[in-house]
Protein backbone atom coordinates (compact mmCIF):
# COMPACT_ATOMS: atom_id res chain seq x y z
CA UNK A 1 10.91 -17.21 14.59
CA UNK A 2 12.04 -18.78 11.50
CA UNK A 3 10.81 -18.95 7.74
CA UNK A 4 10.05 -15.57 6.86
CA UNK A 5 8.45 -14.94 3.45
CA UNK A 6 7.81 -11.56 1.24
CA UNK A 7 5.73 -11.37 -1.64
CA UNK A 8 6.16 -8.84 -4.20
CA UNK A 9 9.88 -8.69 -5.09
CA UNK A 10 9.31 -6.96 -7.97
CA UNK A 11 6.86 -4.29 -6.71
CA UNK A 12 8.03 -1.14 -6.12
CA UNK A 13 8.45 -1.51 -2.20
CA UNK A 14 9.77 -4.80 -2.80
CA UNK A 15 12.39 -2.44 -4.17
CA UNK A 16 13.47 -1.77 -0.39
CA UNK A 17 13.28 -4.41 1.35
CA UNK A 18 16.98 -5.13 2.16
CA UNK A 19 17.23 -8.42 4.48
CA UNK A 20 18.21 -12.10 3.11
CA UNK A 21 14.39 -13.57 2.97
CA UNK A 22 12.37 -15.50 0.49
CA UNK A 23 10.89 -13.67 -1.71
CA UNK A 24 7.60 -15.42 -4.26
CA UNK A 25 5.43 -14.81 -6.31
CA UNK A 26 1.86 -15.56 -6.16
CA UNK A 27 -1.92 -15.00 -7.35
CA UNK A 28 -4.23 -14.06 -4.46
CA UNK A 29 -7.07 -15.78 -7.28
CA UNK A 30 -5.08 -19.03 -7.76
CA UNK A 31 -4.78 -20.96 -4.71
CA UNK A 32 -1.99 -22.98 -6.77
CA UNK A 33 0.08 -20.72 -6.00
CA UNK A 34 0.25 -20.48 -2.13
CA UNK A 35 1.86 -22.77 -0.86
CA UNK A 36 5.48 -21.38 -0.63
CA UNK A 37 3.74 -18.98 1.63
CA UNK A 38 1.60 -21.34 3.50
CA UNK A 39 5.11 -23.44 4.39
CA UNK A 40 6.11 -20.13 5.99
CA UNK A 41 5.78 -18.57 9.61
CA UNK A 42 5.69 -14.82 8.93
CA UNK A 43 4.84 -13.78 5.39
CA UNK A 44 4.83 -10.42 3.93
CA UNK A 45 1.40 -9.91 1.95
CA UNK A 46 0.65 -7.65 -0.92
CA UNK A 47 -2.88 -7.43 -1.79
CA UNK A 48 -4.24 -6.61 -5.42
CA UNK A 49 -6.77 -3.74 -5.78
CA UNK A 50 -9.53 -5.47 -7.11
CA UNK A 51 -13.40 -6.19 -6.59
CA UNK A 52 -12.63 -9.59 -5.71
CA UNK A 53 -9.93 -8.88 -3.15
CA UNK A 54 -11.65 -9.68 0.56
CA UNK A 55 -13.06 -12.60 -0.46
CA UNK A 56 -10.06 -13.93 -1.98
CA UNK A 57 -7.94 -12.68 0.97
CA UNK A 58 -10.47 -14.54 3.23
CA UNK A 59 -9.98 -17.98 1.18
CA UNK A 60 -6.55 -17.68 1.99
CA UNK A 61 -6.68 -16.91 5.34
CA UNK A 62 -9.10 -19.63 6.30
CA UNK A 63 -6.37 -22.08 4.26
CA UNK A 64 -3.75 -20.46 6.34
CA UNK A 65 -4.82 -21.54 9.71
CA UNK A 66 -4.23 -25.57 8.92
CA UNK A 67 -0.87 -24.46 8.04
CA UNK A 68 2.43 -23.06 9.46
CA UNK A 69 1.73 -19.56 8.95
CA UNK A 70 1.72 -17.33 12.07
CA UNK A 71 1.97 -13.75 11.53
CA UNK A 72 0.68 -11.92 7.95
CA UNK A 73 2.17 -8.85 7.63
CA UNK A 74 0.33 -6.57 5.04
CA UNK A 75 0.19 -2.73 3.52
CA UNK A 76 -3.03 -1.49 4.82
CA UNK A 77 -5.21 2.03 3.88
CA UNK A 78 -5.92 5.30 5.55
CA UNK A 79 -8.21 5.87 2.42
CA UNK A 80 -10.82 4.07 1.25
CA UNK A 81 -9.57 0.77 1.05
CA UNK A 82 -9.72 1.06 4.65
CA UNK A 83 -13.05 -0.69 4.34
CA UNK A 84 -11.61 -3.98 3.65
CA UNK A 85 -8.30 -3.57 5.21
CA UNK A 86 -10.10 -3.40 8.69
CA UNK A 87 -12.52 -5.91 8.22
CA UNK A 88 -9.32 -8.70 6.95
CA UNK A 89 -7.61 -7.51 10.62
CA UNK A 90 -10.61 -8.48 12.39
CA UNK A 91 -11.11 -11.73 9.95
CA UNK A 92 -6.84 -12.75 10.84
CA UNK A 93 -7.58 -12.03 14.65
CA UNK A 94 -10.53 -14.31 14.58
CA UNK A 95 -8.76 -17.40 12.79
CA UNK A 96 -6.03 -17.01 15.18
CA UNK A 97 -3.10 -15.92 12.91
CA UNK A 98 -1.67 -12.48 13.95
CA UNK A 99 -1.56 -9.66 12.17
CA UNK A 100 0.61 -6.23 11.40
CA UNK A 101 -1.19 -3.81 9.24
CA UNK A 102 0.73 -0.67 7.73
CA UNK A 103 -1.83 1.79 6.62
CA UNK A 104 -0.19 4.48 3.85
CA UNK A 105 -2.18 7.09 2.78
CA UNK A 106 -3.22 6.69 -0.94
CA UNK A 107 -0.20 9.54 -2.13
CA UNK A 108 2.64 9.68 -2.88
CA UNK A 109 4.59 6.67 -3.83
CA UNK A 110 2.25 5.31 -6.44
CA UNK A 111 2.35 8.91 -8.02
CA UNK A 112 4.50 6.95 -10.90
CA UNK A 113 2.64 4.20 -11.31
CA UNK A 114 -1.21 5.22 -10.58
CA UNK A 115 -1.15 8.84 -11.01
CA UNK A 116 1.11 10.34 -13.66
CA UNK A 117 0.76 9.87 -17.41
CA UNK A 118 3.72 10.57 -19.01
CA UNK A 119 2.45 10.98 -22.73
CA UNK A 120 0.38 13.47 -21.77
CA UNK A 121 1.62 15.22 -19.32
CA UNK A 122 -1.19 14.62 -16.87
CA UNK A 123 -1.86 13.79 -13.53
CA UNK A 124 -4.59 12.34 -12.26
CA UNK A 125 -6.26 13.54 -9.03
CA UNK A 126 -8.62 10.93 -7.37
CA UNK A 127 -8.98 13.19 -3.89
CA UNK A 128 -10.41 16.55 -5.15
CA UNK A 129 -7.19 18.20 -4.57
CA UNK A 130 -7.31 16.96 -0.91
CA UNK A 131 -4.04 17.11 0.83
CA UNK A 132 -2.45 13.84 1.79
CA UNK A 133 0.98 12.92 3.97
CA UNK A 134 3.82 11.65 1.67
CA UNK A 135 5.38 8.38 3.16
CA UNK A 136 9.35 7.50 2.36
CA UNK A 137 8.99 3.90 1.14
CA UNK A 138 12.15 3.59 2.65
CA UNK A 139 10.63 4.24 6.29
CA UNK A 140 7.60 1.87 5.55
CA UNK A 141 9.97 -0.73 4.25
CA UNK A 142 12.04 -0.86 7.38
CA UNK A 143 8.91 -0.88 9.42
CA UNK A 144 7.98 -3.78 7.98
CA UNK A 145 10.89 -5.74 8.41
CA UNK A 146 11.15 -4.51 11.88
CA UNK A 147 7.68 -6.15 12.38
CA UNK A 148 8.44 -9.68 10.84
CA UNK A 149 8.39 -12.08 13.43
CA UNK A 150 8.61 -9.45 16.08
CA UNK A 151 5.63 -9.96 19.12
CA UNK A 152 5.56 -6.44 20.06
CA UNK A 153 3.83 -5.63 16.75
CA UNK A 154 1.16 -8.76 16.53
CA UNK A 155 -2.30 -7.60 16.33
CA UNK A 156 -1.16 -3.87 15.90
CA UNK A 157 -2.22 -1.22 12.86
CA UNK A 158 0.24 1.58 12.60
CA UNK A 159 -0.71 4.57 10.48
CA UNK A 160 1.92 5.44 8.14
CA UNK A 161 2.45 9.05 7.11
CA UNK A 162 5.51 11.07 6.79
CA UNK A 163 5.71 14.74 8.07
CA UNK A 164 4.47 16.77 5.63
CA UNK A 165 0.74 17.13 3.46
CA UNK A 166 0.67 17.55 -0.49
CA UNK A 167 -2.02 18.80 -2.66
CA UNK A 168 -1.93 17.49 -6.10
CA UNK A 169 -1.58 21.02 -6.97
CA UNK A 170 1.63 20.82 -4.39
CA UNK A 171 3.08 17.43 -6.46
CA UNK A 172 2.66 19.11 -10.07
CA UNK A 173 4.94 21.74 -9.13
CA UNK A 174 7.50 19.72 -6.94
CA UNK A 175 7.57 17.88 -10.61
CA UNK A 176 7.71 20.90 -12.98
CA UNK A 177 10.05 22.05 -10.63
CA UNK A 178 12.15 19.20 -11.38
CA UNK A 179 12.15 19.22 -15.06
CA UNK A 180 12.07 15.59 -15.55
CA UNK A 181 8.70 14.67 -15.27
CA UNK A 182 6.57 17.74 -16.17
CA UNK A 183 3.13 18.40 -15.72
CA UNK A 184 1.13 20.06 -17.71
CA UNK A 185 -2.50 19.39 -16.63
CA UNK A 186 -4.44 17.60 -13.26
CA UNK A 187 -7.52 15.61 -14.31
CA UNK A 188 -10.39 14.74 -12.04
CA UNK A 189 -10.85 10.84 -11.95
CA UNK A 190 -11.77 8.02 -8.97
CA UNK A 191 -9.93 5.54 -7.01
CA UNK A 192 -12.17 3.01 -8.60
CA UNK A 193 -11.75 4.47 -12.06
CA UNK A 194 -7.58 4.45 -11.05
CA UNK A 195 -7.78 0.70 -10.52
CA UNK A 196 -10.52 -0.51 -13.19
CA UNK A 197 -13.28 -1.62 -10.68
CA UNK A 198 -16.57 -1.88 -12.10
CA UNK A 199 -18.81 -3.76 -8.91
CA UNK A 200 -21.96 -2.77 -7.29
CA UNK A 201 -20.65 -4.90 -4.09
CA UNK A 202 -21.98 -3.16 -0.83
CA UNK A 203 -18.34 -2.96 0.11
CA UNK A 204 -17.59 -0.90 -3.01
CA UNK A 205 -20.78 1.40 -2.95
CA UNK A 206 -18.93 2.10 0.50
CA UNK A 207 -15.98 2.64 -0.67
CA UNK A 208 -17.08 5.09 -3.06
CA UNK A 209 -19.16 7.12 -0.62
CA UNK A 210 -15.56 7.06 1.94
CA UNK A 211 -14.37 8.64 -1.81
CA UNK A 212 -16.66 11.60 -2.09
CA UNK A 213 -16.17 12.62 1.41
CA UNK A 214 -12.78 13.87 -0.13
CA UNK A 215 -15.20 16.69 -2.09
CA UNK A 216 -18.20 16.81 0.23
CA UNK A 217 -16.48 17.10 3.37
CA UNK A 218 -13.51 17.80 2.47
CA UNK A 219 -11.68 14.97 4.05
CA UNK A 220 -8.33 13.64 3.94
CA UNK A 221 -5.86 11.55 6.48
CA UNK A 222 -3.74 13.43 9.05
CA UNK A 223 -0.37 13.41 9.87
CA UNK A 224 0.78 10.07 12.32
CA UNK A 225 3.81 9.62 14.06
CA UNK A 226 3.59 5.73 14.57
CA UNK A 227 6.85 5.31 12.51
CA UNK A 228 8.76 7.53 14.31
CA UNK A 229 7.45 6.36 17.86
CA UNK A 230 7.17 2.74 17.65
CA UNK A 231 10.36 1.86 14.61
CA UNK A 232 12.26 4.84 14.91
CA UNK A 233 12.77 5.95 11.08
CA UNK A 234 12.88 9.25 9.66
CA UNK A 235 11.48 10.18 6.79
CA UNK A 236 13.24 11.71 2.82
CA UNK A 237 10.66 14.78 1.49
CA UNK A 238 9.26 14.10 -1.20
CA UNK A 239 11.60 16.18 -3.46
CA UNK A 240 14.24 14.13 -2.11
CA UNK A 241 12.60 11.01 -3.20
CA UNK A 242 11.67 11.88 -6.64
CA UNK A 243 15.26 13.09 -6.98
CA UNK A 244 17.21 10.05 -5.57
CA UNK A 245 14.50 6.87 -6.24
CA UNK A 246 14.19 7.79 -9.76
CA UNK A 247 16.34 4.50 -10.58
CA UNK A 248 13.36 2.87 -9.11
CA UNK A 249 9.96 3.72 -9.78
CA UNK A 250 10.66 4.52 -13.43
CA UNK A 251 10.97 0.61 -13.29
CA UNK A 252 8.68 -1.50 -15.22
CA UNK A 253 7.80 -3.87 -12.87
CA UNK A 254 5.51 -6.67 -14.42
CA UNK A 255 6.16 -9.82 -12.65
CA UNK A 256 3.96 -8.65 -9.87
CA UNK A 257 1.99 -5.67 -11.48
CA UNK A 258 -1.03 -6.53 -9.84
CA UNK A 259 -0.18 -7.71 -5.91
């Protein structure tokens, strides 16, 4: 299969992605700008965070099937944003595209660029200090270019998660320990508050209660070994990455901040 297409160059996993492809830029909002992708076979999809985002992922899906697209490979959620992750797999199946869905758990490579505030010192904790698996973006990145194209992995969801679970409490003192990007308090906040989402959408009252369950149930997403079984990659710990990627996600990346 020919005319493979990433989005998000300059994001941080687009950081990692390593093979000769076409890489563009695009706004989910601004159907302008799709039609590098829609000229494609396999594209590579990052999705903004936003209240808008399954019904502007639908508009382009429902363009995509007059057009040459057929696989969408996309970064999917073991948290919250499961909600609409799982209902845009079902939508691609049903227009006849297929799909490859990596879900990550919401920690730890966005630590840098969601959760830590370096003026203050502060991290922000959005899970009630629930434990979640640390994923090497270099593992999901060579997932997903294993995927591209590849029929074995049409119409499949892999669960992402490296091999070990981190507390917040766990991340401020792999940091402190560090030196280099110390920690001095955790505060309390929400995934919504995180990403600036004011809507009273029935997806996002959802999405919120999926949230609590972090403090009323205690909830959080378990260890997977999809990577391992089905691309055969092995994870860095997360020391390792903060120690060696550092080149990386101190980046200021604002050509495709929000995909």
């Amino acid at each position: 299969m020919t005319g493979l297409t990433f989005t998000g160059k300059n994001s941080q996993i687009g950081q990692y992605i390593k093979g000769d492809y076409n890489f563009v830029s695009y706004d989910l909002a601004d159907s302008g700008t799709w039609q590098p992708l829609l000229d494609s076979e396999v594209v590579f999809l990052l999705l903004p965070k936003t209240k808008d985002t399954l019904a502007m992922a639908k508009k382009f899906i429902v363009t995509a099937m007059e057009s040459n697209i057929k696989q969408i490979v996309k970064i999917g959620s073991l948290g919250p944003w499961r909600l609409i992750h799982n209902q845009l797999d079902q939508f691609i199946l049903e227009s006849g595209i297929s799909y490859t869905s990596f879900e990550i758990a919401p920690l730890m490579n966005n630590i840098f660029t969601e959760q830590y505030i370096k003026e203050s010192k502060t991290l922000m904790d959005y899970r009630n200090n629930a434990p979640a698996p640390y994923l090497d973006p270099r593992c999901l990145a060579s997932a997903i270019e294993q995927s591209m194209g590849n029929t074995q992995h049409f119409n499949k969801s892999y669960r992402c998660t490296g091999d070990k679970q981190y507390t917040i409490t766990d991340v401020k003192k792999i940091l402190n320990a560090g030196k280099k990007f110390p920690v001095e308090n955790i505060q309390d906040t929400t995934n919504d508050d995180v990403h600036k989402i004011i809507d009273t959408s029935p997806d996002s009252v959802m999405m919120e209660h999926i949230g609590k369950r972090y403090k009323s149930e205690g909830w959080f997403p378990h260890i997977s070994h999809d990577l391992k079984k089905y691309f055969a990659v092995e994870g860095r710990s997360l020391e390792q990455f903060i120690e060696e990627d550092q080149h990386i996600f101190t980046l200021k990346l604002e050509n495709d901040k929000c995909l």
